[in-house]
C-alpha atoms as a PDB file:
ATOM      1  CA  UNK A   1       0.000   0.000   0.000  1.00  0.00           C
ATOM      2  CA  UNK A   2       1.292   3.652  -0.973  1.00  0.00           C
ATOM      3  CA  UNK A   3       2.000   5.732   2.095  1.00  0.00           C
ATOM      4  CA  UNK A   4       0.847   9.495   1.270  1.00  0.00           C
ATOM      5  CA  UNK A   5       2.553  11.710   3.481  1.00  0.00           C
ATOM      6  CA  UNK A   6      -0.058  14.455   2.897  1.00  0.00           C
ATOM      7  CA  UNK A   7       0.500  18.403   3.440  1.00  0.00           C
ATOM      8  CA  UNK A   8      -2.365  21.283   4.183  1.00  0.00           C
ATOM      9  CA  UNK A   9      -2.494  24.217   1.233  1.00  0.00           C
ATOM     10  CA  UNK A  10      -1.538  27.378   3.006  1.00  0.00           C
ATOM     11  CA  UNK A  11      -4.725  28.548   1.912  1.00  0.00           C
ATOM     12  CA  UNK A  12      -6.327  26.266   3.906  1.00  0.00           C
ATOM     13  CA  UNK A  13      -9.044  28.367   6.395  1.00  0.00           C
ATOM     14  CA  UNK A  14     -10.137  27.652   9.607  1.00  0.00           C
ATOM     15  CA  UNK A  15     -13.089  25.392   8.568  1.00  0.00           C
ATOM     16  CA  UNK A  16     -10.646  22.839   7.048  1.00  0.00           C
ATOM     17  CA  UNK A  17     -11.980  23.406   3.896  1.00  0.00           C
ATOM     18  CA  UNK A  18      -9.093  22.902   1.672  1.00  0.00           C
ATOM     19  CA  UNK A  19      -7.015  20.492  -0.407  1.00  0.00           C
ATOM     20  CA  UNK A  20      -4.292  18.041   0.661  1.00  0.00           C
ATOM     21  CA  UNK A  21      -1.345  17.031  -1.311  1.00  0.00           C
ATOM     22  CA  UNK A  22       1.115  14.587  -1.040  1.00  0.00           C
ATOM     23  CA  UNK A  23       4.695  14.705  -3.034  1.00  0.00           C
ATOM     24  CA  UNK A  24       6.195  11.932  -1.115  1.00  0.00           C
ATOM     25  CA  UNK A  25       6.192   9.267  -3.796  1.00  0.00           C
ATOM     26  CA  UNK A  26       8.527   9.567  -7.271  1.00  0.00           C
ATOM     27  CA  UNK A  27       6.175   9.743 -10.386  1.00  0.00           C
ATOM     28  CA  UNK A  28       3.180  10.398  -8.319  1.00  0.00           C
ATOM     29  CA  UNK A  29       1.002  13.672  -6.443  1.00  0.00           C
ATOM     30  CA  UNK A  30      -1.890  12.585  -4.326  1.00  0.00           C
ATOM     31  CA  UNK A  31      -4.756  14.679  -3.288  1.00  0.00           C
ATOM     32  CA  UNK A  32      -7.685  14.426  -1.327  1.00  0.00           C
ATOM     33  CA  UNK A  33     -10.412  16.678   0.559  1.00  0.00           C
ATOM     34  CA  UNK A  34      -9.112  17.478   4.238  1.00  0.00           C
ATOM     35  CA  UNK A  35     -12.798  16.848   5.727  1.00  0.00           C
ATOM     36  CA  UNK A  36     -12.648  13.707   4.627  1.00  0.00           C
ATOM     37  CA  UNK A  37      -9.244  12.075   5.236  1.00  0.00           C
ATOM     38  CA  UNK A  38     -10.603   8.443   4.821  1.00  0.00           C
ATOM     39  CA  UNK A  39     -12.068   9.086   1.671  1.00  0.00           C
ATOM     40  CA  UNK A  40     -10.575   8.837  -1.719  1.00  0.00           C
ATOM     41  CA  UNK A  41      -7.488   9.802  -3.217  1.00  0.00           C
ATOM     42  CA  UNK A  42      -7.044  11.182  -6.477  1.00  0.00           C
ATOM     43  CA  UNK A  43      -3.755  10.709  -8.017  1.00  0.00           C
ATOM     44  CA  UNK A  44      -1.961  12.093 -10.842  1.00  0.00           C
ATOM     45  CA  UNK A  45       1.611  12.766 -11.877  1.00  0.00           C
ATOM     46  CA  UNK A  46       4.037  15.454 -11.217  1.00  0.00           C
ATOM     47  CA  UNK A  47       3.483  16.918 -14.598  1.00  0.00           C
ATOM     48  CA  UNK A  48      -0.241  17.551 -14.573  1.00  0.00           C
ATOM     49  CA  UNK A  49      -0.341  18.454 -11.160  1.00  0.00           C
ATOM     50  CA  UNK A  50       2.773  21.447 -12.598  1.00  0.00           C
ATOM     51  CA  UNK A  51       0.576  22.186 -15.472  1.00  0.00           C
ATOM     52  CA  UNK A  52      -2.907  22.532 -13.419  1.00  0.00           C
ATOM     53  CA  UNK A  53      -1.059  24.561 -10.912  1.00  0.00           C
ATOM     54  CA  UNK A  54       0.510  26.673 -13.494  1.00  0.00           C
ATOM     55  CA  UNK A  55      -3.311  27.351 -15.180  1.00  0.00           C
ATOM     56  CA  UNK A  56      -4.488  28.911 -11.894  1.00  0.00           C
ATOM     57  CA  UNK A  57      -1.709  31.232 -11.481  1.00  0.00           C
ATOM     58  CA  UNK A  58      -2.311  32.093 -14.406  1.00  0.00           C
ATOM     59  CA  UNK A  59      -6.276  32.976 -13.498  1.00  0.00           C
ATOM     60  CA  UNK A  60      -7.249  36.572 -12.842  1.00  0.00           C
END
């Protein structure tokens, strides 16, 4: 079994009402809701998660 070591956004308010990411594993970037830390994982790799990233900097 993969072992996420996941890590709060910084935007992440009070409520807990953000998304976790994990960069632990080679190849790999795992996120999930932070209400629900049993629940499931979405996965994809390094260079989507870069390119998605990149998009919503790039958002007004």
């Amino acid at each position: 079994m993969k072992m996420f070591l996941f890590v709060k956004s910084s935007y992440s308010t009070l409520e807990e009402d953000c998304v976790e990411v994990a960069r632990n594993l080679p190849r790999t970037v795992a996120l999930r809701d932070s209400k629900r830390p049993r629940g499931p994982v979405v996965t994809v790799t390094p260079a989507a998660w870069t390119a998605f990233t990149a998009d919503l900097r790039r958002q007004p």
